[in-house]
C-alpha atoms as a PDB file:
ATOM      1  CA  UNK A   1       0.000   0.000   0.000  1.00  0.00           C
ATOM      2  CA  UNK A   2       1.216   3.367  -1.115  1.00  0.00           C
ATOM      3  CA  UNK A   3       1.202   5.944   1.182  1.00  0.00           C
ATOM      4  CA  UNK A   4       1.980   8.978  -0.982  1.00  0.00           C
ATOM      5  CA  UNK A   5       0.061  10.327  -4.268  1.00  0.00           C
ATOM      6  CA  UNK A   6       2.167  10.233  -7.166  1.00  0.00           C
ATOM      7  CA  UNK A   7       1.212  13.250  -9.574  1.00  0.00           C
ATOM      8  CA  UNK A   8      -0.550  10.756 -12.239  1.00  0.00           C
ATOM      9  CA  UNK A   9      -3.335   9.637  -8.936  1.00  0.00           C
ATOM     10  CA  UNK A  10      -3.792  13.800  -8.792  1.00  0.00           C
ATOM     11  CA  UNK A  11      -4.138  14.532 -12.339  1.00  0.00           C
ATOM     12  CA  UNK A  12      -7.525  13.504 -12.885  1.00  0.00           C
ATOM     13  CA  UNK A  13      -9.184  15.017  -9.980  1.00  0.00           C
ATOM     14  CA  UNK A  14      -7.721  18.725 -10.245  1.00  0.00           C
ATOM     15  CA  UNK A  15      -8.587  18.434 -14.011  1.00  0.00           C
ATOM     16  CA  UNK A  16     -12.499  17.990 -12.825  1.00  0.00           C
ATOM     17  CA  UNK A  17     -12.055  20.250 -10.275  1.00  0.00           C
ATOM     18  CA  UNK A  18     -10.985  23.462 -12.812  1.00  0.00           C
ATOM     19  CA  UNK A  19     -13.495  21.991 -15.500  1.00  0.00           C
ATOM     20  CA  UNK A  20     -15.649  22.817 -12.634  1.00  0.00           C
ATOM     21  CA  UNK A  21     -14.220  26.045 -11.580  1.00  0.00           C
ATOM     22  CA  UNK A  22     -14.687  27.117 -14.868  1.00  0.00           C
ATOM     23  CA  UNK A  23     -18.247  26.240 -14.861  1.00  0.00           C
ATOM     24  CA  UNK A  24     -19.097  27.634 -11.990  1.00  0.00           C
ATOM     25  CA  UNK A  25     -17.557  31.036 -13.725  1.00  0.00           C
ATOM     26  CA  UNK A  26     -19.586  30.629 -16.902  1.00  0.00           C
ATOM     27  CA  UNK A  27     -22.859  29.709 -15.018  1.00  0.00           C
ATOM     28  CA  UNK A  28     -22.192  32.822 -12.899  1.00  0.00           C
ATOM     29  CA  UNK A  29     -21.459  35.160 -15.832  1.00  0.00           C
ATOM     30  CA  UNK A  30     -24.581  33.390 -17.287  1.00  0.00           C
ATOM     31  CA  UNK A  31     -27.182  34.342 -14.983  1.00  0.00           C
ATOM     32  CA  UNK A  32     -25.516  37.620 -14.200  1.00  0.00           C
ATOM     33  CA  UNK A  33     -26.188  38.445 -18.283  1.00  0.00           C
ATOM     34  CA  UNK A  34     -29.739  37.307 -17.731  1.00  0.00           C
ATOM     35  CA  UNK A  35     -29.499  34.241 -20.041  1.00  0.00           C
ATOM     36  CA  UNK A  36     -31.079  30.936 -19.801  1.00  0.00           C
ATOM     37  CA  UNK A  37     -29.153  28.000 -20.737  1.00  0.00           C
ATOM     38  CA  UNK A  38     -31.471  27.352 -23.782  1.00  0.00           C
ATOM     39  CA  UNK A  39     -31.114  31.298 -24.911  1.00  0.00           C
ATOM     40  CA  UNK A  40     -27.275  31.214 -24.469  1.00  0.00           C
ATOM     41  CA  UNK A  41     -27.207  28.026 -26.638  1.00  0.00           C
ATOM     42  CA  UNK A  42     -29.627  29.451 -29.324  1.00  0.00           C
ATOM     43  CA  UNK A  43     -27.444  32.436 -29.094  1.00  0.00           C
ATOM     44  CA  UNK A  44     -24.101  31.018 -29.946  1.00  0.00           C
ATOM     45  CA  UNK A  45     -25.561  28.956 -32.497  1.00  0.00           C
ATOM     46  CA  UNK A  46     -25.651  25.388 -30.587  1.00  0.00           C
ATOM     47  CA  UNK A  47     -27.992  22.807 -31.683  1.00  0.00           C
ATOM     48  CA  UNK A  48     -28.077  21.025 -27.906  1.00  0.00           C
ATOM     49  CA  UNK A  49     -28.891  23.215 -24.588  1.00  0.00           C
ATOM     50  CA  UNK A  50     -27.521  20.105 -22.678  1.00  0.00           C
ATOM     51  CA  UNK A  51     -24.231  21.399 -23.867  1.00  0.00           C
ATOM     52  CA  UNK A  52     -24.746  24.149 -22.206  1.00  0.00           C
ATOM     53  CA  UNK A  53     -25.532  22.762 -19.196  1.00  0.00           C
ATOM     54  CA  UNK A  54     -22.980  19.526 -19.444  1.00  0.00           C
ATOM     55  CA  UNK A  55     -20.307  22.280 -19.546  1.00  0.00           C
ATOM     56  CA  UNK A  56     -21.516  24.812 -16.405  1.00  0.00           C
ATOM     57  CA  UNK A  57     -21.354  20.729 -14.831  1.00  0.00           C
ATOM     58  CA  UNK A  58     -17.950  20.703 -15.683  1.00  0.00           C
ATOM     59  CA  UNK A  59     -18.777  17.318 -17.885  1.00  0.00           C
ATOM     60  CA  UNK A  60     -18.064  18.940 -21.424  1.00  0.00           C
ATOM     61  CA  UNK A  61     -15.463  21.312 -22.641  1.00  0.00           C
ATOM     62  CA  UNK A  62     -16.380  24.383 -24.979  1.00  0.00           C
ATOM     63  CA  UNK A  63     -16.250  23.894 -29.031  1.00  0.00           C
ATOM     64  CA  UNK A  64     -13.559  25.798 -30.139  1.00  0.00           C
ATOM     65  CA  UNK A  65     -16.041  27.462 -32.844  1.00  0.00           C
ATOM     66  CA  UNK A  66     -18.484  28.245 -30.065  1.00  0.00           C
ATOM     67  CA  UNK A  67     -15.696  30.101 -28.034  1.00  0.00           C
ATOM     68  CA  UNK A  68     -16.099  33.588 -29.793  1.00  0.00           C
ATOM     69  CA  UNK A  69     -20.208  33.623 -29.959  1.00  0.00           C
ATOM     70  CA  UNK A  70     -20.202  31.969 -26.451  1.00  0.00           C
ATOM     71  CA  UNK A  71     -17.508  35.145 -25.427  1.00  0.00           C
ATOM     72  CA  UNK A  72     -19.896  38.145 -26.594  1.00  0.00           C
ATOM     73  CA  UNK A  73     -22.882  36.544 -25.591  1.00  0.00           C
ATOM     74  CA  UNK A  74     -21.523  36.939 -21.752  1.00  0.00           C
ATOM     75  CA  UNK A  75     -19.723  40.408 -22.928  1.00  0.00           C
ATOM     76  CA  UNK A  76     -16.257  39.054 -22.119  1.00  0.00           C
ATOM     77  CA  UNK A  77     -13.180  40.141 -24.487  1.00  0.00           C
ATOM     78  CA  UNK A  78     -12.431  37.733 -27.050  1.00  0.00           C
ATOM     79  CA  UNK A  79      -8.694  37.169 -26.169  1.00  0.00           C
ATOM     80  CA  UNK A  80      -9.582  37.254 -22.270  1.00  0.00           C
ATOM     81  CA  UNK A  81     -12.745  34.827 -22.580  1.00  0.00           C
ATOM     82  CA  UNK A  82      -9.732  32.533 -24.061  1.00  0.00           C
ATOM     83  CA  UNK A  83      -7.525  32.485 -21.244  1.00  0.00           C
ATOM     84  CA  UNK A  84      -9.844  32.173 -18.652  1.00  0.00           C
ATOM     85  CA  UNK A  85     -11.176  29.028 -20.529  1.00  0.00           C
ATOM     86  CA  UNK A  86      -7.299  28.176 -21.104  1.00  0.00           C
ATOM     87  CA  UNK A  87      -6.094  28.290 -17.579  1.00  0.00           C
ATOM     88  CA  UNK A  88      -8.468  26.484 -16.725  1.00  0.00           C
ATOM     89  CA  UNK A  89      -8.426  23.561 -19.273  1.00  0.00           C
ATOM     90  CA  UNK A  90      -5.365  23.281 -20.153  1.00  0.00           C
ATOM     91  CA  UNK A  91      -2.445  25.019 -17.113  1.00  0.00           C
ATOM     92  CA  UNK A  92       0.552  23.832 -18.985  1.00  0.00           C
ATOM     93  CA  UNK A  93      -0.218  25.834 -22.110  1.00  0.00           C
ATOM     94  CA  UNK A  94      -1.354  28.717 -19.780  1.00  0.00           C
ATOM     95  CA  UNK A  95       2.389  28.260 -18.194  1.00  0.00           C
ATOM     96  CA  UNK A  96       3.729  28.186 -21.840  1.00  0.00           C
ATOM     97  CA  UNK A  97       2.023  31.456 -22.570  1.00  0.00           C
ATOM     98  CA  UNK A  98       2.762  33.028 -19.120  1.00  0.00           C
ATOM     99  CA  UNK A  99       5.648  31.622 -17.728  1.00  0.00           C
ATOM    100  CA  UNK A 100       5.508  34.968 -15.062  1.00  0.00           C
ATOM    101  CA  UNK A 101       2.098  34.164 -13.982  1.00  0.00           C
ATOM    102  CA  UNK A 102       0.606  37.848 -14.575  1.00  0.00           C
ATOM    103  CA  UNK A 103      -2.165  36.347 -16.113  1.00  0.00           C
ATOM    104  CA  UNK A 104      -4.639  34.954 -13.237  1.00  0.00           C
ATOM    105  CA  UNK A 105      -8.143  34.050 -12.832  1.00  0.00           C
ATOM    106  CA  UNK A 106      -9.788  35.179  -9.533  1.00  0.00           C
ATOM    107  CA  UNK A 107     -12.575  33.890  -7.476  1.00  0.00           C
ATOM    108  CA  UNK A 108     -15.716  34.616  -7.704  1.00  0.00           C
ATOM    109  CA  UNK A 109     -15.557  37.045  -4.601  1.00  0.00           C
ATOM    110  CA  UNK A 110     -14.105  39.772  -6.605  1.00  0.00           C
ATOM    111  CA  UNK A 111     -16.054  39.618  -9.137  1.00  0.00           C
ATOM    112  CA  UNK A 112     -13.765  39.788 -12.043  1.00  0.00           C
ATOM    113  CA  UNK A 113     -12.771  36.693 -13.914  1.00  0.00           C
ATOM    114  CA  UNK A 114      -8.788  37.917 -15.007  1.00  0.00           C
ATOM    115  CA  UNK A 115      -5.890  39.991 -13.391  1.00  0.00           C
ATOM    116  CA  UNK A 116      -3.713  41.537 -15.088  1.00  0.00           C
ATOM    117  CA  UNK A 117      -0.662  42.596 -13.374  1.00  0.00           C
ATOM    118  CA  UNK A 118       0.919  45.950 -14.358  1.00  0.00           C
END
């Protein structure tokens, strides 16, 4: 019996848990635009509201064509909607980008979704 995580065991479960962070952000920004899941999905030109939904879960990931529409619909930047969904998804890349860290997403207590140091 092992008695310390390797980083593999770890992997999985902080992936779910920012696939959920980020939902929780998009379901926030959501509601806060006055959307409904099934207008946001009409809006950005989806086909299936459980998309929608399956993603605010943190079950789904975003279509990269939907990024853009799904961006403006919640009146986020482009290029910031990206890195919030980036830093969240995929950390390495966000590293890649940002080896400095001044990019950051913030909780939900500030109400802002990126920092940007100066």
């Amino acid at each position: 019996m092992r008695d310390q995580k390797t980083i593999s065991d770890l992997t999985p479960n902080a992936a779910k848990v920012r696939k959920l962070a980020l939902g929780a952000i998009l379901k926030a920004k959501r509601e806060a635009s006055g959307l409904t899941q099934a207008q946001l999905s009409k809006n950005i030109g989806s086909d299936y509201v459980t998309g929608v939904s399956q993603i605010e879960n943190g079950v789904g990931r975003i279509p990269h064509h939907l990024l853009g529409p799904w961006a403006d619909q919640l009146g986020i930047p482009r290029h910031d909607f990206a890195l919030i969904v980036l830093s969240h998804i995929e950390p390495g890349l966000m590293d890649l980008l940002d080896p400095d860290q001044t990019i950051r997403p913030l909780d939900g207590e500030n109400q802002q979704l990126l920092y940007r140091s100066s």
